[in-house]
Protein backbone atom coordinates (compact mmCIF):
# COMPACT_ATOMS: atom_id res chain seq x y z
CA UNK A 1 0.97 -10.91 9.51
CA UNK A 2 -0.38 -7.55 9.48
CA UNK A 3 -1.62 -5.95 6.46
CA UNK A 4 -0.68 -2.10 6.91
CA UNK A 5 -3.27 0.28 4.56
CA UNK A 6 -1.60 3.65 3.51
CA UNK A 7 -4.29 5.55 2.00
CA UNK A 8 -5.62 9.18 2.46
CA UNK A 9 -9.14 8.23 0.81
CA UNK A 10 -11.20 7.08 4.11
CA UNK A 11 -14.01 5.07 1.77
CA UNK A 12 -10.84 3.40 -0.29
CA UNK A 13 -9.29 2.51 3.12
CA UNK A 14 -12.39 1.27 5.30
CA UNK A 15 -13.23 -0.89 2.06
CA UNK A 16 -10.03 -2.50 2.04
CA UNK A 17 -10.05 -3.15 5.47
CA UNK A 18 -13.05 -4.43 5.97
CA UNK A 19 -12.21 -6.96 2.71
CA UNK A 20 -9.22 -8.00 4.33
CA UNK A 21 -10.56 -8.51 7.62
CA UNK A 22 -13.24 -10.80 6.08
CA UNK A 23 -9.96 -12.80 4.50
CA UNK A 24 -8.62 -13.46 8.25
CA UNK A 25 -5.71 -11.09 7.74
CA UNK A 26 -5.57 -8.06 10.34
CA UNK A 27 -5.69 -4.82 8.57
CA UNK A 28 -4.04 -1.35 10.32
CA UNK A 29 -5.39 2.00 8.58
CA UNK A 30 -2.72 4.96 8.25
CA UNK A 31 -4.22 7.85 6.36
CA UNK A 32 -1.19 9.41 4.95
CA UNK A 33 2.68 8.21 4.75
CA UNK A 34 4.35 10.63 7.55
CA UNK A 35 2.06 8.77 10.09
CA UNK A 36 2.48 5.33 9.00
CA UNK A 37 6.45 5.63 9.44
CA UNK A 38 6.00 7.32 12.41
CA UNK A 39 3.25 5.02 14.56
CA UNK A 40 3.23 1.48 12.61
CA UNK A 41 5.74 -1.13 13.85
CA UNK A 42 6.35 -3.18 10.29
CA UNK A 43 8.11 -6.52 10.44
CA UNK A 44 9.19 -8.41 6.97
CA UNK A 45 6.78 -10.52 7.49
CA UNK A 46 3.97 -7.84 6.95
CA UNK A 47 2.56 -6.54 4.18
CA UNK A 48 1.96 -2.62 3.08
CA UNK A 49 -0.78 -2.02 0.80
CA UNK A 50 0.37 1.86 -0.18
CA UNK A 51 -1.73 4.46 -2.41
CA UNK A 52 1.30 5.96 -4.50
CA UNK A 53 -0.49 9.27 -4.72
CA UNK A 54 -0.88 10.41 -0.91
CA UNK A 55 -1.19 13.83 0.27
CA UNK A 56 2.20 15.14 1.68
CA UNK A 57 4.86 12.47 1.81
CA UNK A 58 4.28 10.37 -1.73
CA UNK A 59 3.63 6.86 -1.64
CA UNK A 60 6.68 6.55 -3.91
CA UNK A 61 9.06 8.18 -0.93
CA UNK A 62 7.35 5.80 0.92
CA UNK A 63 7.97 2.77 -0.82
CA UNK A 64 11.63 3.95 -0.92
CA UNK A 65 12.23 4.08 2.86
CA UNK A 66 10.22 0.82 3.37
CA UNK A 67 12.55 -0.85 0.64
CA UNK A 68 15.62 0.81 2.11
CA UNK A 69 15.65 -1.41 5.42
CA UNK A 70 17.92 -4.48 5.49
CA UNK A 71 14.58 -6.68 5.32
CA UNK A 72 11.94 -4.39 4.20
CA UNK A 73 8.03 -5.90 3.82
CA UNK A 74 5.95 -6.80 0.83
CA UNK A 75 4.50 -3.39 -0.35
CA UNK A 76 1.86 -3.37 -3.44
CA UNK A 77 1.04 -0.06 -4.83
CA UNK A 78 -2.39 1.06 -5.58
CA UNK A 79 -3.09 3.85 -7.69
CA UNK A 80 -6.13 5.63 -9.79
CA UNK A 81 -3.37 7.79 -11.52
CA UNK A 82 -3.17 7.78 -15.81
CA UNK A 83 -1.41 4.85 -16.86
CA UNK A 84 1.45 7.82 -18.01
CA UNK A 85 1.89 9.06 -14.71
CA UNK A 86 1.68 5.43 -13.16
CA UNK A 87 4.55 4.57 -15.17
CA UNK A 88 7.40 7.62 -14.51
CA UNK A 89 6.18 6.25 -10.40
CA UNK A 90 7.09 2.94 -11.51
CA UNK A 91 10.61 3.70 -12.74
CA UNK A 92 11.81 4.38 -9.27
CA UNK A 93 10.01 1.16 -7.50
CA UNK A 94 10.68 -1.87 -10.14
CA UNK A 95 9.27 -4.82 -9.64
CA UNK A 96 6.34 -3.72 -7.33
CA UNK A 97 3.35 -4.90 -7.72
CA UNK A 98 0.55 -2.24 -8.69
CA UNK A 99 -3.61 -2.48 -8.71
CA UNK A 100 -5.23 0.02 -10.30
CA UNK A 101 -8.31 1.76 -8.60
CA UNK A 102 -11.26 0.65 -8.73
CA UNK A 103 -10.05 -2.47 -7.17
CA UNK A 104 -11.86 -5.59 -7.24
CA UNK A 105 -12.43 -8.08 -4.36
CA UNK A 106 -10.47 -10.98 -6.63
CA UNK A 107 -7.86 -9.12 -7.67
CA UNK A 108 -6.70 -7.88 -4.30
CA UNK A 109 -7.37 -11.59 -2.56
CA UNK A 110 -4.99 -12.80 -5.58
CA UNK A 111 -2.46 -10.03 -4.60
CA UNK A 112 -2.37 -10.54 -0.96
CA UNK A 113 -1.82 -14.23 -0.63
């Protein structure tokens, strides 16, 4: 399984990657949402960690083309956004999971397994 990182924030990303590296999975970096649909190859057996609020293409649009294939991946959200604006995101991806920024090294180990 690869764990595919969507985020535009290069400390947010190299954190998570390194974290996830340490928990034996094998982290890919994208830095925005255009390139990650473009270059990574994404079977349903991966999983997309994706910042909702990326420069460019949102990580909402995103989450909607991933979720759009016949067998799309596991995708959580991440976000540092108000909890208001968190939730009109949330309206259009139900049932996602979300972690708010600042993440912790627990809570993301609990979301990825």
């Amino acid at each position: 399984m690869i764990v595919h990182i969507v985020e535009d924030d290069e400390a947010v990303a190299d954190a998570l990657a390194i974290v996830l590296g340490e928990l034996n999975y094998h982290p890919a970096v994208y830095s925005d949402g255009e390139t990650f649909l473009t270059e990574a190859e994404v079977s349903a057996d991966d999983l997309v960690i994706l910042d909702l609020g990326l420069p460019g293409m949102s990580g909402v649009e995103v989450a909607r083309q991933l979720n759009s294939r016949t067998v799309p991946p596991r995708i959580i959200a991440i976000s540092g956004k108000p909890q208001a604006r968190l939730n009109r995101h949330m309206q259009n991806l139900p049932g996602m999971t979300v972690l708010r920024k600042p993440l912790s090294i627990e809570t993301l180990a609990d979301a990825v397994s």
